[in-house]
PDB file of N, CA and C in Angstrom:
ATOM      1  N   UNK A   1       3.966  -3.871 -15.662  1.00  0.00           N
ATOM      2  CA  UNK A   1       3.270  -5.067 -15.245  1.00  0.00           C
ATOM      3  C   UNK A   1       3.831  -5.491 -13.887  1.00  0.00           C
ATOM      4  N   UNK A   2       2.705  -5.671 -13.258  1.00  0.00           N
ATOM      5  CA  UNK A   2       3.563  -6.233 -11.494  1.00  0.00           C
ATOM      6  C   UNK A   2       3.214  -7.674 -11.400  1.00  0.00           C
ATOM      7  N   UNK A   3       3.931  -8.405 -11.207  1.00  0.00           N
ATOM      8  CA  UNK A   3       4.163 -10.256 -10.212  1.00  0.00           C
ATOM      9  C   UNK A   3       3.453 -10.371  -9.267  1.00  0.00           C
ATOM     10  N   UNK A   4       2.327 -10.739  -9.040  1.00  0.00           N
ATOM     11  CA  UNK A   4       1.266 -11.064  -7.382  1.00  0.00           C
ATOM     12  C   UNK A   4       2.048 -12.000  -7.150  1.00  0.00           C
ATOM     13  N   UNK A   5       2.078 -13.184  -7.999  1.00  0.00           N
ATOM     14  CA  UNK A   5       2.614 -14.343  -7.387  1.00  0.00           C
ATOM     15  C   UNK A   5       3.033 -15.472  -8.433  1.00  0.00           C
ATOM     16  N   UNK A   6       3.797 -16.447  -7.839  1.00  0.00           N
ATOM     17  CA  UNK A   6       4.290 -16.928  -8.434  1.00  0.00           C
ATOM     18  C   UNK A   6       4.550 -18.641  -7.852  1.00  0.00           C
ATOM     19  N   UNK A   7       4.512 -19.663  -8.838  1.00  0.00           N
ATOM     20  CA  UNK A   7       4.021 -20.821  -8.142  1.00  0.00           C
ATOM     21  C   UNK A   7       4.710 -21.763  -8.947  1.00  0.00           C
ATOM     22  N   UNK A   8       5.956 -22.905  -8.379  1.00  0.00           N
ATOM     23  CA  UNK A   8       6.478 -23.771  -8.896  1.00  0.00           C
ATOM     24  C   UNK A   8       6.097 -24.884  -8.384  1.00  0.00           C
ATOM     25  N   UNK A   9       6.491 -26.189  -9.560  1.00  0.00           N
ATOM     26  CA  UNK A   9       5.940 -27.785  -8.973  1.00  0.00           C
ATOM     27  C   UNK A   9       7.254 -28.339  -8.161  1.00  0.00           C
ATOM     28  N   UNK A  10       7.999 -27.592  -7.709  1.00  0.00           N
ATOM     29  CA  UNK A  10       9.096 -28.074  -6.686  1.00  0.00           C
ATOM     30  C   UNK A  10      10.069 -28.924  -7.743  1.00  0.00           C
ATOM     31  N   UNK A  11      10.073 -29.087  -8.532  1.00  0.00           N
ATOM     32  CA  UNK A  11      10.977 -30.113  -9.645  1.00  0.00           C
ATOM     33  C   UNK A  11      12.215 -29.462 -10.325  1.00  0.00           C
ATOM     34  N   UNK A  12      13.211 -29.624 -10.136  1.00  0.00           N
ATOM     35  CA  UNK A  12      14.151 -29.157 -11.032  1.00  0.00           C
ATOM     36  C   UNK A  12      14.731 -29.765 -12.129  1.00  0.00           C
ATOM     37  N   UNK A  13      15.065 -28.804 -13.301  1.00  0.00           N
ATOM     38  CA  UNK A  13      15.560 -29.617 -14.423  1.00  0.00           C
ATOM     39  C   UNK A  13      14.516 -28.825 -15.575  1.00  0.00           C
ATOM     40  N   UNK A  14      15.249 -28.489 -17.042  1.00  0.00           N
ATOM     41  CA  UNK A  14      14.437 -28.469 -17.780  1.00  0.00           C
ATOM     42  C   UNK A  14      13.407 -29.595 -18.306  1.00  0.00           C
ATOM     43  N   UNK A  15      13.371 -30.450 -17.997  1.00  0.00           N
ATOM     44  CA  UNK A  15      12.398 -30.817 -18.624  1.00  0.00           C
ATOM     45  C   UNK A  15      11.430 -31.206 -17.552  1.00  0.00           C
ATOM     46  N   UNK A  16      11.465 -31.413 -16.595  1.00  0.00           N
ATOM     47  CA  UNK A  16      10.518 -31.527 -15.323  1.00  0.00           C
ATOM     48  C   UNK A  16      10.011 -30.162 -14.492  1.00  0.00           C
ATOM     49  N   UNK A  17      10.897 -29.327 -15.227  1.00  0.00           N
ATOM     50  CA  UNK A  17      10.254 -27.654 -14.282  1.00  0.00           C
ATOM     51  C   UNK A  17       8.950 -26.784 -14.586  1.00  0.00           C
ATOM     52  N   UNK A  18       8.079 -26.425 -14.001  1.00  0.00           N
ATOM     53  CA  UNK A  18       6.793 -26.121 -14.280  1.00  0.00           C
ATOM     54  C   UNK A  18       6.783 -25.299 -13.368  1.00  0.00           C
ATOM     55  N   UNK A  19       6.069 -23.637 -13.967  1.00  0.00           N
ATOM     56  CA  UNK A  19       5.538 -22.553 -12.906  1.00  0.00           C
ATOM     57  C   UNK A  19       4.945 -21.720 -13.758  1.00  0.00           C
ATOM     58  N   UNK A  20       3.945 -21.225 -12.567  1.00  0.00           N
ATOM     59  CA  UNK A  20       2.490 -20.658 -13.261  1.00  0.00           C
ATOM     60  C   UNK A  20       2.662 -19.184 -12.161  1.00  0.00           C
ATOM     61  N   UNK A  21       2.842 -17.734 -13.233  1.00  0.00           N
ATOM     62  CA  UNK A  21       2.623 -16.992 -12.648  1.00  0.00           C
ATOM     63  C   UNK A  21       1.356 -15.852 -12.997  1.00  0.00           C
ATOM     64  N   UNK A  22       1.132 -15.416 -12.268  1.00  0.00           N
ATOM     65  CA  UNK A  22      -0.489 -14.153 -11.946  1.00  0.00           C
ATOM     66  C   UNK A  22       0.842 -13.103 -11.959  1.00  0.00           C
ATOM     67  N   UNK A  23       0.317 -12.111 -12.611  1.00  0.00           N
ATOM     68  CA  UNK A  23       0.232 -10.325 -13.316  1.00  0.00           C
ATOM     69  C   UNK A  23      -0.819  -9.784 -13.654  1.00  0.00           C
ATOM     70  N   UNK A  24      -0.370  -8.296 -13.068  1.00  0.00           N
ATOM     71  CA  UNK A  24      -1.362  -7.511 -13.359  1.00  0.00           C
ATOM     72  C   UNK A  24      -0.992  -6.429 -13.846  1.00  0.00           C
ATOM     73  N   UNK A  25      -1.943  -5.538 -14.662  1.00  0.00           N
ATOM     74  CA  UNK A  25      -1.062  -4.441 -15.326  1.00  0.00           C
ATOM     75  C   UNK A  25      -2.422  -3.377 -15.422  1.00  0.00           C
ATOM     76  N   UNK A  26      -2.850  -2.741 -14.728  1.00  0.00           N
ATOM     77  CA  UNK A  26      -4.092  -1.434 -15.002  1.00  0.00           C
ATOM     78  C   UNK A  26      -5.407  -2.478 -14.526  1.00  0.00           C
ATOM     79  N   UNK A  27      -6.439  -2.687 -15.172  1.00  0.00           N
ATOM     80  CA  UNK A  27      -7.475  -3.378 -14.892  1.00  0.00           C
ATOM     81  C   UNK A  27      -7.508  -5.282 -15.738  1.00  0.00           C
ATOM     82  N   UNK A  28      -6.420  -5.404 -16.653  1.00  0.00           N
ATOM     83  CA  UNK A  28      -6.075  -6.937 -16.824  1.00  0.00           C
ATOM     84  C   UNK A  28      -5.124  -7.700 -16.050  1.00  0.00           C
ATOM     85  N   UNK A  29      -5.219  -8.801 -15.901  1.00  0.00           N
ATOM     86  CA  UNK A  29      -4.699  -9.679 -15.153  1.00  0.00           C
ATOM     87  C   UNK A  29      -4.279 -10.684 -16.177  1.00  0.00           C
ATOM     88  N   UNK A  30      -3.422 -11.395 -15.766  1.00  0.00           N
ATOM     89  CA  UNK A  30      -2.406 -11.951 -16.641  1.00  0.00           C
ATOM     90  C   UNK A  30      -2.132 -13.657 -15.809  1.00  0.00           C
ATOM     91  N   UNK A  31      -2.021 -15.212 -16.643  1.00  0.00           N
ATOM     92  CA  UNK A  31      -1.362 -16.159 -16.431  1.00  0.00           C
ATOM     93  C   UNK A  31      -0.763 -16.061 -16.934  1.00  0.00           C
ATOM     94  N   UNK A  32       1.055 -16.742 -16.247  1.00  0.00           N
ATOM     95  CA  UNK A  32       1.678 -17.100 -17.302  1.00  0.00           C
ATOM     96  C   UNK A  32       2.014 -18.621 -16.940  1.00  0.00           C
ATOM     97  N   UNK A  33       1.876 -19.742 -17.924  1.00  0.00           N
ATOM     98  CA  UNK A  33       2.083 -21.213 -17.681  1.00  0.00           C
ATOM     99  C   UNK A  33       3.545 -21.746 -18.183  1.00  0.00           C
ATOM    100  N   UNK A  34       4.243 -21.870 -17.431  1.00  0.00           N
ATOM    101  CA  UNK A  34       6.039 -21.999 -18.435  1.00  0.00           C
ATOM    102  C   UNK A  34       6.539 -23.094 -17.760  1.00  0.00           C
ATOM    103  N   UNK A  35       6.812 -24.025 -18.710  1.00  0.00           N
ATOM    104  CA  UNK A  35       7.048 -25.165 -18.677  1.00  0.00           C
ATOM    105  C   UNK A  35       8.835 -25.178 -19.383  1.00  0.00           C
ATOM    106  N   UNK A  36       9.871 -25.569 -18.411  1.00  0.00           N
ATOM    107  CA  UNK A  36      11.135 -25.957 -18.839  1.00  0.00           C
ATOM    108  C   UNK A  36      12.234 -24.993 -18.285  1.00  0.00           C
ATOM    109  N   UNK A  37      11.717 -23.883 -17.164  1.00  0.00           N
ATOM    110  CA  UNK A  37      12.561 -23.205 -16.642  1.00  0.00           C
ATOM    111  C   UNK A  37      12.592 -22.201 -17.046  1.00  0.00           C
ATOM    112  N   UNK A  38      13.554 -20.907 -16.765  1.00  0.00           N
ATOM    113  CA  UNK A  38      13.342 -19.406 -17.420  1.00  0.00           C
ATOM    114  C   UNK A  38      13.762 -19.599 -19.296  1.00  0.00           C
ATOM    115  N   UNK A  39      14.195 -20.659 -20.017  1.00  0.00           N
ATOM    116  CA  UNK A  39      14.236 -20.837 -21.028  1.00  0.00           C
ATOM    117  C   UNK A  39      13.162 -21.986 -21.867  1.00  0.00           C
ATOM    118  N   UNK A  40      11.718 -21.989 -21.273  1.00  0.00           N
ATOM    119  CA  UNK A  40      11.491 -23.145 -21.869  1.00  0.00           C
ATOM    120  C   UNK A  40       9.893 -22.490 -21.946  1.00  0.00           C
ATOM    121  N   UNK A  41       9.145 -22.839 -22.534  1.00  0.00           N
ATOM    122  CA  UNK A  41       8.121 -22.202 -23.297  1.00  0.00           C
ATOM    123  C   UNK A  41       6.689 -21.932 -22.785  1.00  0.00           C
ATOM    124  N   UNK A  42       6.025 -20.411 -23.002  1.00  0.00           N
ATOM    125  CA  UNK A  42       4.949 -20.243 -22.187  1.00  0.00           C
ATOM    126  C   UNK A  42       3.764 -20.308 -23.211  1.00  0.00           C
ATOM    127  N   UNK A  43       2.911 -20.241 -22.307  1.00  0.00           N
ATOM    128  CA  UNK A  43       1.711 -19.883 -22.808  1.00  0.00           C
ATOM    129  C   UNK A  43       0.917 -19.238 -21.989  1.00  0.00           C
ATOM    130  N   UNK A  44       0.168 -17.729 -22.380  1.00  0.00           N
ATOM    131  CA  UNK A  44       0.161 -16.835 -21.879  1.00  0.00           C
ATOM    132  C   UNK A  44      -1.919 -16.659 -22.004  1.00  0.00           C
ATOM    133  N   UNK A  45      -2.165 -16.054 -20.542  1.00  0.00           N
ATOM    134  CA  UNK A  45      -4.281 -16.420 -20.481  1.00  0.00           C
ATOM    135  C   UNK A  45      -4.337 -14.718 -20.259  1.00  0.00           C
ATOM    136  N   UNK A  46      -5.226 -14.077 -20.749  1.00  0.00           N
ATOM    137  CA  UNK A  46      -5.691 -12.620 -20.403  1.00  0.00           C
ATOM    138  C   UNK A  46      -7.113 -12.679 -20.027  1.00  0.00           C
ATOM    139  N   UNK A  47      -7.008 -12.304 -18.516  1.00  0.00           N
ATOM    140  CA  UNK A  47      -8.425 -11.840 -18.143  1.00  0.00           C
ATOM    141  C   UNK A  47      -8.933 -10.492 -17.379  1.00  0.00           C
ATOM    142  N   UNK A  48     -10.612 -10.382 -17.647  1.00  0.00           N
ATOM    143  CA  UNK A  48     -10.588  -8.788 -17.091  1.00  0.00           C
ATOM    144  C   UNK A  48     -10.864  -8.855 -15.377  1.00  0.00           C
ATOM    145  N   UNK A  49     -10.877  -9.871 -15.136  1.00  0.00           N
ATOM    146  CA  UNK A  49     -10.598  -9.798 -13.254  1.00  0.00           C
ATOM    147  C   UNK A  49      -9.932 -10.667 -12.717  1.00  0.00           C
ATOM    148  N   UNK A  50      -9.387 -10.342 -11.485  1.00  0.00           N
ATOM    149  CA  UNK A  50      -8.512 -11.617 -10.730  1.00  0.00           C
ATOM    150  C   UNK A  50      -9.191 -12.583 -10.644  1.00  0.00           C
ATOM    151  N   UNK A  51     -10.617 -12.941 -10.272  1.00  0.00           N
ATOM    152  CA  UNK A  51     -11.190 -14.136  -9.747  1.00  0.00           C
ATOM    153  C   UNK A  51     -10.853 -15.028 -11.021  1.00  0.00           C
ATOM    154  N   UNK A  52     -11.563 -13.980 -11.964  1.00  0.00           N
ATOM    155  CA  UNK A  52     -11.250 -15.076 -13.398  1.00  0.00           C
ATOM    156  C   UNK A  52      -9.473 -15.842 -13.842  1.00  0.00           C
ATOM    157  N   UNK A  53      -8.964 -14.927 -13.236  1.00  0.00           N
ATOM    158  CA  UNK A  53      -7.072 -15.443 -13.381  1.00  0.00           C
ATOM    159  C   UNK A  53      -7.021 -16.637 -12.260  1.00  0.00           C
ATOM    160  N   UNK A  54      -7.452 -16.233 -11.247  1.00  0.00           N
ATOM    161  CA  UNK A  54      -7.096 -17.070 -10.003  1.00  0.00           C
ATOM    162  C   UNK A  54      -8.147 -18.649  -9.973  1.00  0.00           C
ATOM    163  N   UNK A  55      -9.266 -18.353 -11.240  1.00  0.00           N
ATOM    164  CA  UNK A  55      -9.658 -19.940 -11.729  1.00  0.00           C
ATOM    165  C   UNK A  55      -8.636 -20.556 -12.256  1.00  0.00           C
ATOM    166  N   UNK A  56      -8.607 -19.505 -13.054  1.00  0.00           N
ATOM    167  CA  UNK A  56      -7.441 -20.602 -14.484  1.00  0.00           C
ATOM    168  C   UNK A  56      -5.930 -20.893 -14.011  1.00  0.00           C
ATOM    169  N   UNK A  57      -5.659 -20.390 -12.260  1.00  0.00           N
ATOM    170  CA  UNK A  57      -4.082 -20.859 -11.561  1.00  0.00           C
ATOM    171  C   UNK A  57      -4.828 -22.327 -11.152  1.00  0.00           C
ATOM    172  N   UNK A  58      -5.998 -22.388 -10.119  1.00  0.00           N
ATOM    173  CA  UNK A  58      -6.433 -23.009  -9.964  1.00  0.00           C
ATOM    174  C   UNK A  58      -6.045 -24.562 -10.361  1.00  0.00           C
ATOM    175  N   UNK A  59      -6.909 -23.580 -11.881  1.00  0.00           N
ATOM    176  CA  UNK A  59      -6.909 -25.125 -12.635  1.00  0.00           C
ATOM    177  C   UNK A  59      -5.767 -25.636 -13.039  1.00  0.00           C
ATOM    178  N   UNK A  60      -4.347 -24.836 -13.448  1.00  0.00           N
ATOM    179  CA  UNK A  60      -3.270 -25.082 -13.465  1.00  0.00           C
ATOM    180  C   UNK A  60      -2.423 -26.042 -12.737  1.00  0.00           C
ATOM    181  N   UNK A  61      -3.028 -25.618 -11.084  1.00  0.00           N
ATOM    182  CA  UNK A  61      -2.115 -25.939 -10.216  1.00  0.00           C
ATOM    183  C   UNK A  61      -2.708 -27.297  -9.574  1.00  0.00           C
ATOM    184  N   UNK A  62      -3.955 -27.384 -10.231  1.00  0.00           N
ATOM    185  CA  UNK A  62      -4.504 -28.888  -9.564  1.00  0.00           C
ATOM    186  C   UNK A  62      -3.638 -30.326 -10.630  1.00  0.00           C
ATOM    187  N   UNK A  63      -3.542 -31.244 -10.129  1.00  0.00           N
ATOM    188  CA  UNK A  63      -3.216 -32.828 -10.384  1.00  0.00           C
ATOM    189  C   UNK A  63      -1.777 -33.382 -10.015  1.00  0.00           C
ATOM    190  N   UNK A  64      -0.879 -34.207  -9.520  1.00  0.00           N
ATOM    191  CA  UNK A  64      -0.455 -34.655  -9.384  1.00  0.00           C
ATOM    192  C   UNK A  64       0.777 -33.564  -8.483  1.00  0.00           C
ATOM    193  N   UNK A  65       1.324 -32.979  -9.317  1.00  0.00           N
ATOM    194  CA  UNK A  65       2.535 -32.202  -8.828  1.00  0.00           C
ATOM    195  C   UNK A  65       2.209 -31.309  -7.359  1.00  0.00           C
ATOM    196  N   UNK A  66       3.491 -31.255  -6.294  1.00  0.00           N
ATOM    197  CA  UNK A  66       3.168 -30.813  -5.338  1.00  0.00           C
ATOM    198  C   UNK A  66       3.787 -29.385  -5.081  1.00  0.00           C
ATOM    199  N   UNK A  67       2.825 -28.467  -5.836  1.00  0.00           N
ATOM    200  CA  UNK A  67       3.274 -26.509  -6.181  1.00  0.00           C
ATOM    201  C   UNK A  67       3.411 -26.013  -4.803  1.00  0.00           C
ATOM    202  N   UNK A  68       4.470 -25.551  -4.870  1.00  0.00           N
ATOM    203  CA  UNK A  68       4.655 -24.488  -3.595  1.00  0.00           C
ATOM    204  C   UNK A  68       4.196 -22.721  -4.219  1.00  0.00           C
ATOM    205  N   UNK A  69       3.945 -21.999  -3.274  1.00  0.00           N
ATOM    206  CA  UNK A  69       3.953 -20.402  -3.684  1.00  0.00           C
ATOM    207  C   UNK A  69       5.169 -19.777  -3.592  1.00  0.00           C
ATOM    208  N   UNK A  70       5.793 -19.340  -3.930  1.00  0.00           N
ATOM    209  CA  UNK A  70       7.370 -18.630  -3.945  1.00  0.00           C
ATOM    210  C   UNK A  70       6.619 -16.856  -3.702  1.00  0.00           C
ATOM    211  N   UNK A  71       7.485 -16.718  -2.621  1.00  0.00           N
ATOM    212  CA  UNK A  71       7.671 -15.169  -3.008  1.00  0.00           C
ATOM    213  C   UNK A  71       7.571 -14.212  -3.889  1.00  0.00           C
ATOM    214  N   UNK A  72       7.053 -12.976  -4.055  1.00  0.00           N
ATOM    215  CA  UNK A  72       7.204 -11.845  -5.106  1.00  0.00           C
ATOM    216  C   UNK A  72       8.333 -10.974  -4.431  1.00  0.00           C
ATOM    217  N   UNK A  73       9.429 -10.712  -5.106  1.00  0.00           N
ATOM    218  CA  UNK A  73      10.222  -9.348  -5.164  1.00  0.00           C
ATOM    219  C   UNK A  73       9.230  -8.033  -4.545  1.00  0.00           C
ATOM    220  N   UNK A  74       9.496  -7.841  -3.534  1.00  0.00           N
ATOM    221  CA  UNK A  74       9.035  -5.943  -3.940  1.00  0.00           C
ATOM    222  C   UNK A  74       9.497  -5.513  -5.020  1.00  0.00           C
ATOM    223  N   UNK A  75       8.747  -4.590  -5.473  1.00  0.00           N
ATOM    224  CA  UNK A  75       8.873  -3.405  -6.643  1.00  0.00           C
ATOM    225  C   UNK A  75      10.045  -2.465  -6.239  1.00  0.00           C
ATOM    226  N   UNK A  76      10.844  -2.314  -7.024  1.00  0.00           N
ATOM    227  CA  UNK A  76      12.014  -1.205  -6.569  1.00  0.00           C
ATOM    228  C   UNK A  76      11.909  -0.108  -6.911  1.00  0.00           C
TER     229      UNK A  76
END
């Protein structure tokens, strides 16, 4: 599975940390919505094209909080 991207609400702290990342793996595409830091709980969207993933970041990333895009790692 590869990381396109990856998107935090600038907030630190478990209980204020929020980031929504896009994956892809063959022809599915992947959200992941994780709320509380690398230990705090996801919930995971499967779709069969990017446009359809890149609604549901969209909709993620719209209301109040101000999301930056973070970097992807190259693949090693």
């Amino acid at each position: 599975m590869e990381q396109r991207k990856h998107w935090w609400n600038g907030k630190w702290g478990r209980l204020a940390r929020k980031d929504v990342y896009l994956r892809t793996s063959g022809d599915q595409w992947y959200v992941e919505q994780r709320a509380g830091g690398s230990d705090g709980v996801s919930h995971f969207f499967e779709y069969d094209s990017e446009d359809a993933a890149l609604d549901m970041v969209r909709a993620l990333l719209a209301g109040p909080d101000e999301w930056r895009e973070l970097s992807v790692r190259p693949p090693r």
